[in-house]
Protein backbone atom coordinates (compact mmCIF):
# COMPACT_ATOMS: atom_id res chain seq x y z
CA UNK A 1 107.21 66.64 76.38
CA UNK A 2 104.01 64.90 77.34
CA UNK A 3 104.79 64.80 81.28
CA UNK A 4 106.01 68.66 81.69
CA UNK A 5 103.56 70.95 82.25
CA UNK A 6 102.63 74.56 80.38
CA UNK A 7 101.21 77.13 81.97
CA UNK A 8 99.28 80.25 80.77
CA UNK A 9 96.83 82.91 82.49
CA UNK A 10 93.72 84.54 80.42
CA UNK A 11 91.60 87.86 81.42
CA UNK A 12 90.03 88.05 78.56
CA UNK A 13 86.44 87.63 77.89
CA UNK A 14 86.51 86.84 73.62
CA UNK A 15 89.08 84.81 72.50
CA UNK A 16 91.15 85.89 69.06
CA UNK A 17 93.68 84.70 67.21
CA UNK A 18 95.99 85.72 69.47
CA UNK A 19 94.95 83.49 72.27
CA UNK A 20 94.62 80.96 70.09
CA UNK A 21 98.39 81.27 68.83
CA UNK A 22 99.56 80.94 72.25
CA UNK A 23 97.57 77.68 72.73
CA UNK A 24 99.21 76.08 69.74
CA UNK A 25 102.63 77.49 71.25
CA UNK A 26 102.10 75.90 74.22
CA UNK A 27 101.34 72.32 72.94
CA UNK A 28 104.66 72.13 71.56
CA UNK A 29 105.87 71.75 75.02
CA UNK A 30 103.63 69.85 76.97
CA UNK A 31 100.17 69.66 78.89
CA UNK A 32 98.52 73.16 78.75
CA UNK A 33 96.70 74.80 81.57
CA UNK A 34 94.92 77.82 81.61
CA UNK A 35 94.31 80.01 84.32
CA UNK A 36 91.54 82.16 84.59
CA UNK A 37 92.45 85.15 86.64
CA UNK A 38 89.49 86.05 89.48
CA UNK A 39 87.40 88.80 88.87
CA UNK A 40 89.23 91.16 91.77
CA UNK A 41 93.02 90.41 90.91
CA UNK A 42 91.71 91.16 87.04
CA UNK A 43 90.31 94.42 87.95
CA UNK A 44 93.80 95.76 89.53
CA UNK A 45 95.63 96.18 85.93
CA UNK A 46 93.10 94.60 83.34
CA UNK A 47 89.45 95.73 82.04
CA UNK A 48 86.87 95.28 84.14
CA UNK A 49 85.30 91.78 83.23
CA UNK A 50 82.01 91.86 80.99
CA UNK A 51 81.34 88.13 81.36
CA UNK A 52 81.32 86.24 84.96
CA UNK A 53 84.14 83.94 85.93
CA UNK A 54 82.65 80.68 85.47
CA UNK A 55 81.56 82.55 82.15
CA UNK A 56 85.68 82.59 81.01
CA UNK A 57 86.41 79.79 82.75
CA UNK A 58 83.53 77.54 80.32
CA UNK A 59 84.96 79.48 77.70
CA UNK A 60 88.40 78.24 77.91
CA UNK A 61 87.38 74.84 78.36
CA UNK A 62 85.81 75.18 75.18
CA UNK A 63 88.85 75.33 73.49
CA UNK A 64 90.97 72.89 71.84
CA UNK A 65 94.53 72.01 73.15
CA UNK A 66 93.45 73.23 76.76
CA UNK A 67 93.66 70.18 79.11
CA UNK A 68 92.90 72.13 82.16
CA UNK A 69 91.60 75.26 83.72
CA UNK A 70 92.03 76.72 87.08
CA UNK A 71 91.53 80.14 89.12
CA UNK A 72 94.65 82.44 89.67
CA UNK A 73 93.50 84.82 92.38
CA UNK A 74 97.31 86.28 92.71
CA UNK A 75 98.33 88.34 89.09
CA UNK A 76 101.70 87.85 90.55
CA UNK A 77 100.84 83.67 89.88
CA UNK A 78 102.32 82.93 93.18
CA UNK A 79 99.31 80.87 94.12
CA UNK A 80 99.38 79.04 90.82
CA UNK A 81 103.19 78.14 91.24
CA UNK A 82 102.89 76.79 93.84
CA UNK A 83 99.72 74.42 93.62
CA UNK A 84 100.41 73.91 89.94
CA UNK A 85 104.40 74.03 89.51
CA UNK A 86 104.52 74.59 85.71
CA UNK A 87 107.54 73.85 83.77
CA UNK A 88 106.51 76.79 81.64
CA UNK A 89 104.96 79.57 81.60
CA UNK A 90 103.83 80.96 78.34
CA UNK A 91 102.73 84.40 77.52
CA UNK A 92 102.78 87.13 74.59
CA UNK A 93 106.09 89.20 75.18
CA UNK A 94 103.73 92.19 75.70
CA UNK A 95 104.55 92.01 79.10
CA UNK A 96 108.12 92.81 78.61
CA UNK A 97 107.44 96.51 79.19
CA UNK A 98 104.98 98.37 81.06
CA UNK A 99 103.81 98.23 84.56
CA UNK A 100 103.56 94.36 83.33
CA UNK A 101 107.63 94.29 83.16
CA UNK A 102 107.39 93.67 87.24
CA UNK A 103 104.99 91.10 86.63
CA UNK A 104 107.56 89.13 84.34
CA UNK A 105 110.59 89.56 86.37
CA UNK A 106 108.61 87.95 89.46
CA UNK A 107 107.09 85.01 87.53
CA UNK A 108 110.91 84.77 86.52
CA UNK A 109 112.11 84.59 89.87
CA UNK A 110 109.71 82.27 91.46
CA UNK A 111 109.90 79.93 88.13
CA UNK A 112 113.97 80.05 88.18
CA UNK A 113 113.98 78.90 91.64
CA UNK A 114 112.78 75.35 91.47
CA UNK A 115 113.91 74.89 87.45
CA UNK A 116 111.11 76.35 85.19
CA UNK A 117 111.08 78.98 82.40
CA UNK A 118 109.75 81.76 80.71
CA UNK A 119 108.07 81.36 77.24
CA UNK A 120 108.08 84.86 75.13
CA UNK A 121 105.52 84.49 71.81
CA UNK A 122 105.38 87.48 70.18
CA UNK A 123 102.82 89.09 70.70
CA UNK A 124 99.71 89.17 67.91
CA UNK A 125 98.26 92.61 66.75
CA UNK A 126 96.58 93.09 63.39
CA UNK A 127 93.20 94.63 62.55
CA UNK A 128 90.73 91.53 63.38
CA UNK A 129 92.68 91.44 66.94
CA UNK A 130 92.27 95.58 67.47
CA UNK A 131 88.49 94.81 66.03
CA UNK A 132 87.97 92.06 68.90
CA UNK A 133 89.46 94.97 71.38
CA UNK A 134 87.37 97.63 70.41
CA UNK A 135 84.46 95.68 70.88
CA UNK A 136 85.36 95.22 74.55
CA UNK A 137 85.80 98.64 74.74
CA UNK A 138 82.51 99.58 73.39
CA UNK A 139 80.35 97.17 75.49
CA UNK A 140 82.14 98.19 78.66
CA UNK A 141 81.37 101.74 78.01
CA UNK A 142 77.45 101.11 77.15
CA UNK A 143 75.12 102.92 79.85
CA UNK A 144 73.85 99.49 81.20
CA UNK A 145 77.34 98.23 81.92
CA UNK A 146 78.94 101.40 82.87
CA UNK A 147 75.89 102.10 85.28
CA UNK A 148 76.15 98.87 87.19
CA UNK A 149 79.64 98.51 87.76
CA UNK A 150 80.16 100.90 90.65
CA UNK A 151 77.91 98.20 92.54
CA UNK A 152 79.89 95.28 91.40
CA UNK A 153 83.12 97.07 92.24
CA UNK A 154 81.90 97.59 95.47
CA UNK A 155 80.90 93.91 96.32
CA UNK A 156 84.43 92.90 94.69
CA UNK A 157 86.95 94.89 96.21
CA UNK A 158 88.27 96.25 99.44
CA UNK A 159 88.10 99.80 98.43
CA UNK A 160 86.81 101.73 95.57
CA UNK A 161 90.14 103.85 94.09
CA UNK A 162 88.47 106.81 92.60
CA UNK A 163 90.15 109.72 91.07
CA UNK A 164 89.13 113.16 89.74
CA UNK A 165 88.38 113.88 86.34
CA UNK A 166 86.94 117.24 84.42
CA UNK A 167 88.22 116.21 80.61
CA UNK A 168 88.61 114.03 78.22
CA UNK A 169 92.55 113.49 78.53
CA UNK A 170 92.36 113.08 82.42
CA UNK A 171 89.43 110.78 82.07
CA UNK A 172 92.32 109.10 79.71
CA UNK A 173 94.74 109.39 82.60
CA UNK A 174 92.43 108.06 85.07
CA UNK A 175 91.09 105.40 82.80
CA UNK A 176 94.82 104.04 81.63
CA UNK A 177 96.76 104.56 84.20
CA UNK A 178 98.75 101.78 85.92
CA UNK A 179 101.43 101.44 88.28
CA UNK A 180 103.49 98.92 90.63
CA UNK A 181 102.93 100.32 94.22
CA UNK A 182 105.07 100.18 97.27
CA UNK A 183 104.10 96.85 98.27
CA UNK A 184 105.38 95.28 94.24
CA UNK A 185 101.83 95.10 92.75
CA UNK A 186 100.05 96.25 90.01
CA UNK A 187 97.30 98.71 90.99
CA UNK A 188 95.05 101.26 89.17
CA UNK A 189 92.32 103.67 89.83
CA UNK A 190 88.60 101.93 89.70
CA UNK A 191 86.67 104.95 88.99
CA UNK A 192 86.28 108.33 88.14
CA UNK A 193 84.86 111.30 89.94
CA UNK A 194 83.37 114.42 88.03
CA UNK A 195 83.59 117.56 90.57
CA UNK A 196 81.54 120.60 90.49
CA UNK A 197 84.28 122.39 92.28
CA UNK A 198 86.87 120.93 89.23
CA UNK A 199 84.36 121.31 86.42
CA UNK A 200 83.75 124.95 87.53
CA UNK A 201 87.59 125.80 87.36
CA UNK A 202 88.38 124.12 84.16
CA UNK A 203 85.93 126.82 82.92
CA UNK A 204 87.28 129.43 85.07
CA UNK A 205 84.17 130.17 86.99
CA UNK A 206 83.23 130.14 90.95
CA UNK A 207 81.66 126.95 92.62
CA UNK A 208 78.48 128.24 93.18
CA UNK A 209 76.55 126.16 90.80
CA UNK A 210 76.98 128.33 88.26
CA UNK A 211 77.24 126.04 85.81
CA UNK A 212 73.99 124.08 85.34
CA UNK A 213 73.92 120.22 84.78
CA UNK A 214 73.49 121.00 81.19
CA UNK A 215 77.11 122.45 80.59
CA UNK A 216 78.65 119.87 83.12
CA UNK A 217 77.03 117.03 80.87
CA UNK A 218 79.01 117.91 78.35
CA UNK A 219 81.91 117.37 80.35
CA UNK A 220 80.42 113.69 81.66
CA UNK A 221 80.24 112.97 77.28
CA UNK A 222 83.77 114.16 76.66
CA UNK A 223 84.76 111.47 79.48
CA UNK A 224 82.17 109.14 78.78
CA UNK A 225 83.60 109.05 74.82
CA UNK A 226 87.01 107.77 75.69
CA UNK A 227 86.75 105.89 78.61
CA UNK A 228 84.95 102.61 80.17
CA UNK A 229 85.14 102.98 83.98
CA UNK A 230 82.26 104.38 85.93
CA UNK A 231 81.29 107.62 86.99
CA UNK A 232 80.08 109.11 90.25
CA UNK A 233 79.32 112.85 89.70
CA UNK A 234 79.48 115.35 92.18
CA UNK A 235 74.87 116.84 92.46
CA UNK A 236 75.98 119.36 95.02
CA UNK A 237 72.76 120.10 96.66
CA UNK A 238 70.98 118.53 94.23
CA UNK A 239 68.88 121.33 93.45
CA UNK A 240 65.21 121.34 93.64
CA UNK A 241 63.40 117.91 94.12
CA UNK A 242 61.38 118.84 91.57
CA UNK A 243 64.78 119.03 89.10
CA UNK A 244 66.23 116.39 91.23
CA UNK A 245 64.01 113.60 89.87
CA UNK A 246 64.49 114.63 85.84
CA UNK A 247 68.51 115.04 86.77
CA UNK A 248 68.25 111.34 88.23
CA UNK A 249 66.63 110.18 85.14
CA UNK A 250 68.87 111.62 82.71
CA UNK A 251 72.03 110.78 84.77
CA UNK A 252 71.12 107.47 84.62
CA UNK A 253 70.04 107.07 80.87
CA UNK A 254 73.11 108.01 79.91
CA UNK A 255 75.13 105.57 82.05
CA UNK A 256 76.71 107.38 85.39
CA UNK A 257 76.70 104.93 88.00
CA UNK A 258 75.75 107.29 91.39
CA UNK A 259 75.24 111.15 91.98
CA UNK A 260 76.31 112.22 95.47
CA UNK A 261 74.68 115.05 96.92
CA UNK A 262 74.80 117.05 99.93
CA UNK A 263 72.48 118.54 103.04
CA UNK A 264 72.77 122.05 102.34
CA UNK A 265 70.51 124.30 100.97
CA UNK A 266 70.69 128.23 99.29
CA UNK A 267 73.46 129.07 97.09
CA UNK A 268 76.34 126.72 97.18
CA UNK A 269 79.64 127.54 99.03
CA UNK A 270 82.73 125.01 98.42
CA UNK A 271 82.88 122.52 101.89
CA UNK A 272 86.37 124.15 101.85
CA UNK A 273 85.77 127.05 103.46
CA UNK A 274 83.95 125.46 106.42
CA UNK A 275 82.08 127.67 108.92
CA UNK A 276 84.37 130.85 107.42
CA UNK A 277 80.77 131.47 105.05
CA UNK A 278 77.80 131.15 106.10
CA UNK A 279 76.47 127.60 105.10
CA UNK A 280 72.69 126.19 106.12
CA UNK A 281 72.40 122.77 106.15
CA UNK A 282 68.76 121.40 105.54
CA UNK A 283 66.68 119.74 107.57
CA UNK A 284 66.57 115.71 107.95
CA UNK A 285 62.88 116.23 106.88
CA UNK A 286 64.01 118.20 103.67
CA UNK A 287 66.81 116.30 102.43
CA UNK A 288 65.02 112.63 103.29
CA UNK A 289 62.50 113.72 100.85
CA UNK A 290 64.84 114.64 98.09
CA UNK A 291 66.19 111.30 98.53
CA UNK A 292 63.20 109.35 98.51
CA UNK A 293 61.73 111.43 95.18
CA UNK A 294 65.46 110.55 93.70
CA UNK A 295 64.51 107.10 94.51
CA UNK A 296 61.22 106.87 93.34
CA UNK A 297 62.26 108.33 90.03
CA UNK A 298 65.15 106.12 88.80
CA UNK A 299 64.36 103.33 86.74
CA UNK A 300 67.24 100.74 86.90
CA UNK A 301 68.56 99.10 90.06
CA UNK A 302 71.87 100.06 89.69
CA UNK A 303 71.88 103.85 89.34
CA UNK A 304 72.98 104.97 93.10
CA UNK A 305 72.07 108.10 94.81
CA UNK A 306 74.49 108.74 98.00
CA UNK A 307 74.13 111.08 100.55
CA UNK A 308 76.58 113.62 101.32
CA UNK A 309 76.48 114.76 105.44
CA UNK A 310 78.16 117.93 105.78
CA UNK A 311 77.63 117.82 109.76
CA UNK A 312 81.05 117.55 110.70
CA UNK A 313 82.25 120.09 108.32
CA UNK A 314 80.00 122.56 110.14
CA UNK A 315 80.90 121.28 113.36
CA UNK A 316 77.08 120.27 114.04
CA UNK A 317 78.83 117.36 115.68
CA UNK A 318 79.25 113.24 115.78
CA UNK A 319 75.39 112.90 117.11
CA UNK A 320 73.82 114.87 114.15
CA UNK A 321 76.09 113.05 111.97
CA UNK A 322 75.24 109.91 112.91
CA UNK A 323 71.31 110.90 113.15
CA UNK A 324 71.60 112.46 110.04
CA UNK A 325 73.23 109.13 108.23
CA UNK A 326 70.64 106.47 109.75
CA UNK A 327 68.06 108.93 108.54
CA UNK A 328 69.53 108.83 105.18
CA UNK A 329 69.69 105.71 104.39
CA UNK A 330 66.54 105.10 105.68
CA UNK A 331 64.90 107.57 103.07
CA UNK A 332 66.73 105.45 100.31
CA UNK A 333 70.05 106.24 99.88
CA UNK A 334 72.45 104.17 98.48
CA UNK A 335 75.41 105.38 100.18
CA UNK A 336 76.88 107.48 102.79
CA UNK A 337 79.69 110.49 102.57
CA UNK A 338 81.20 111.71 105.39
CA UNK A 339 83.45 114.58 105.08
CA UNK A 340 85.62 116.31 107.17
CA UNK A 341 88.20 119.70 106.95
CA UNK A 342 90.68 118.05 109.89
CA UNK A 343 93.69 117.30 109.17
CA UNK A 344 93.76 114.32 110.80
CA UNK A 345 91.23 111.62 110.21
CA UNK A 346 90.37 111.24 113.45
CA UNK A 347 87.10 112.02 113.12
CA UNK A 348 85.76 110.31 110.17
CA UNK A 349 87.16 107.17 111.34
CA UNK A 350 84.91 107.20 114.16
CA UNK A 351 81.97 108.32 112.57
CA UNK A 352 82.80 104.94 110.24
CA UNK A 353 83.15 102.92 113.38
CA UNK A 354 79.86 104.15 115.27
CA UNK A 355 77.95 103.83 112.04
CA UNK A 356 79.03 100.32 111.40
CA UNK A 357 77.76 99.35 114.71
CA UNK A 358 74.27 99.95 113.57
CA UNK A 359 74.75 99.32 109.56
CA UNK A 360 77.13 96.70 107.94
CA UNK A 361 75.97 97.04 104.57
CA UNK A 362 75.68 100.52 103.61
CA UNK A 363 78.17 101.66 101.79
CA UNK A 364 80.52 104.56 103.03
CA UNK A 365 82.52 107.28 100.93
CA UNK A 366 84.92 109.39 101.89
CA UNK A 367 87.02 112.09 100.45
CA UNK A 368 90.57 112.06 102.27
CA UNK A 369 91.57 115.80 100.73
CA UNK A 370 92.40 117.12 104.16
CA UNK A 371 93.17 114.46 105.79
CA UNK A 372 95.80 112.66 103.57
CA UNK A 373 97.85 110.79 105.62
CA UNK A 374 95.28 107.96 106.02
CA UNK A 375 95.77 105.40 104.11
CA UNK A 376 92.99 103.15 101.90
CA UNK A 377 93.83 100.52 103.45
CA UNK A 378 93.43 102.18 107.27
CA UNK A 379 90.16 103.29 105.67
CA UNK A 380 88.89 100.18 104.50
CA UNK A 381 89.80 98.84 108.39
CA UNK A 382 87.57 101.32 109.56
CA UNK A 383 84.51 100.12 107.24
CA UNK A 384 84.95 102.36 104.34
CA UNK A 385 84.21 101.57 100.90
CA UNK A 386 84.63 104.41 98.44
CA UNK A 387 87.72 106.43 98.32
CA UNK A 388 87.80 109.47 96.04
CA UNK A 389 90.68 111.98 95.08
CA UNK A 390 88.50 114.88 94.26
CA UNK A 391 90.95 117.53 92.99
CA UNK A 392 94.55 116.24 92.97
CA UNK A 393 94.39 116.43 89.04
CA UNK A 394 93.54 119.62 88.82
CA UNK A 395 95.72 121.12 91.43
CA UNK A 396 98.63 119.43 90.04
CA UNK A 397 98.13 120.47 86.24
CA UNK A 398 97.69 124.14 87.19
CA UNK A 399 100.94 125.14 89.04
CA UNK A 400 102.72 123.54 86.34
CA UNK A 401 100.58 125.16 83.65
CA UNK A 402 101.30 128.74 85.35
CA UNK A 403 105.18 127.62 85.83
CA UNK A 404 105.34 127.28 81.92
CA UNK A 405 103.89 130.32 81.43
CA UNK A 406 105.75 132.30 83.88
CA UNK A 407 109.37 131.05 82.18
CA UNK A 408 107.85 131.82 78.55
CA UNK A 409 107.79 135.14 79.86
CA UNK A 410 111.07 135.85 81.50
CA UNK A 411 113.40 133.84 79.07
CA UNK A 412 111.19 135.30 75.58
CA UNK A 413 111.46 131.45 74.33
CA UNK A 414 110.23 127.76 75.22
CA UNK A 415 113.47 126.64 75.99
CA UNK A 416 114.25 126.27 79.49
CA UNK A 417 110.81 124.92 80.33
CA UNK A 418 111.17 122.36 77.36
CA UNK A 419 113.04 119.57 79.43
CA UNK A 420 110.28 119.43 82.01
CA UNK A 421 107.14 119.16 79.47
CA UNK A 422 105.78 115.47 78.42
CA UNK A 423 106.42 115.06 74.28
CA UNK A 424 103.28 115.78 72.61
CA UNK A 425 103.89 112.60 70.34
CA UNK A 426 103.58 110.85 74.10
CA UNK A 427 100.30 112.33 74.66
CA UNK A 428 99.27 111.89 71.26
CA UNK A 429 99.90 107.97 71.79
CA UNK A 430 97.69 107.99 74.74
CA UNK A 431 94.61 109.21 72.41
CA UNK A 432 95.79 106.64 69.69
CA UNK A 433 95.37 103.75 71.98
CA UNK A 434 91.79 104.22 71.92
């Protein structure tokens, strides 16, 4: 057994029993080498590393039985098959089901092609291993790590996936969700947005602002409780500099990682309805120095404030955009959103191109509600950095919602809709998890 060679992958940044039971595992069948999956392939189905990789990769070379460690930047392992060419590959069945199931049957096929095999250990869960997990949990969802890792995610990966969230159980959904996409990957959302236009329906109330940061903070702790990934929350206008400054401050304390807010002034009206309300955008002058005081008032380096330009939305045009953004960023901001009603992106792809003639680094959000057809990936191209999908949660729950209701109605019992509705005891397993 000495000459064939085992293979396993680790994401994890504490090692438990667990691990340790697949070591000894492996040693019964050769040389063991451990992979240490890259910081960006970890992030696409894993947690979102607390410790850097030559951090894990020390760690694992700490351990006893490991003979080797390298870096696996593919989670499908192609890149370690091929330079390493295990004769095993050894990992807690665990990823027998699941989004992870794809994973497998890959490793399968490229393993079965040249000779090698699967190893299945049963997979370890008792208290001290849940303890070791919760743990994780916990430190990824403290304010200081929370805050930061918008940054990090945005130095890490081609585009920030961020979806909408205005509860607990859809920060659950955003937070544990996983999938294989189109292209046979595994892929999940990266962060979560908290909309005023969302936040405001869930209560069954107008987007005007109407309900103060005070209320909607209660929303950012139900998320915040149950979840690790980072926040950006939708400031609207931001309000008064003078409350501007003490929302920055308390935003940050508690651990959202940016605020976005937009150049318009007077009561709010929703982007939606365009140049069908009347909507007064500020001046550069005004909204520079309600940047700047932001700015000046945050404490940590990573808290972000990003500036919303709602120039194109008014149909102000490309050259006030543009103005508008350089302006922006020269006032402090962190970031850049460019929005648009179109239906095609047309637009905000050349706003993206023209800005990143004059700025590389800034980074640039966009919210592709209208204009769906564009693709991350055609948005990344373009120089964007930030994708969010501000409502989809919302608009999907509430037809359904009102479908329920409607056949309650007309049949005088639950049963016809029953076949379409999610068993609680599912749900209920999605909160247990925690």
């Amino acid at each position: 057994m000495a000459d064939k060679i085992v293979y396993t992958c680790f994401t994890t940044d504490v090692i438990h029993e667990g691990h340790l039971n697949i070591i000894r595992e492996a040693q019964k069948y050769g040389r063991l080498i451990v992979g240490c999956m890259s910081d960006t392939a970890k992030i696409r189905f894993n947690k979102f590393p607390t410790k850097s990789l030559e951090e894990r990769m020390q760690l694992y070379r700490s351990l006893q039985g490991v003979s080797e460690v390298v870096v696996q930047n593919d989670m499908m392992y192609k890149d370690v098959i091929e330079s390493v060419r295990p004769d095993y590959i050894i990992h807690g069945d665990n990823w027998k089901e699941g989004a992870l199931a794809h994973m497998r049957s890959v490793v399968k096929e490229q393993l079965e092609a040249y000779g090698g095999k699967i190893i299945d250990v049963p997979y370890t869960f008792n208290e001290n291993v849940a303890k070791v997990d919760r743990r994780i949990n916990e430190k990824l969802a403290m304010p200081e790590f929370r805050r930061r890792r918008l940054r990090q995610l945005i130095e890490m990966v081609p585009v920030v996936k961020v979806i909408e969230a205005h509860s607990g159980l859809t920060g659950l959904i955003a937070e544990k969700t996983t999938v294989v996409d189109d292209s046979g990957m595994i892929d999940q959302f990266d962060a979560m947005w908290i909309s005023s236009l969302c936040d405001s329906t869930d209560r069954g109330k107008p987007d005007i602002e109407l309900v103060d940061l005070t209320s909607r903070l209660r929303t950012v702790n139900d998320i915040m409780e149950v979840t690790t990934k980072p926040i950006i929350l939708d400031g609207d206008t931001g309000g008064l500099t003078e409350h501007f400054v003490y929302n920055v401050r308390t935003l940050e304390r508690i651990g959202v990682s940016a605020v976005i807010i937009e150049d318009k002034t007077g009561l709010k009206k929703n982007s939606l309805f365009g140049t069908e309300v009347v909507q007064t955008q500020d001046t550069i002058e005004n909204f520079c120095a309600k940047i700047s005081a932001g700015k000046k008032a945050q404490l940590s380096d990573s808290f972000m404030i990003i500036a919303r330009i709602e120039s194109l939305i008014l149909e102000r045009g490309m050259d006030d955009a543009l103005k508008r953004a350089s302006a922006y960023v020269e006032a402090g901001a962190d970031g850049i959103m460019i929005h648009s009603r179109k239906k095609e992106p047309d637009e905000i792809i050349e706003f993206c191109k023209e800005f990143r003639k004059k700025d590389k680094k800034t980074p640039i959000v966009v919210v592709p509600t209208s204009f769906n057809s564009v693709t991350e990936e055609e948005l990344a191209g373009s120089g964007v950095n930030v994708v969010i999908y501000a409502n989809q949660l919302m608009r999907a729950a509430f037809p359904v919602m009102q479908s329920a209701a409607e056949s309650i109605l007309k049949n005088h019992r639950a049963l016809e809709i029953d076949s379409s509705l999610m068993p609680f005891k599912d749900i209920i397993r999605l909160i247990d998890e925690l």
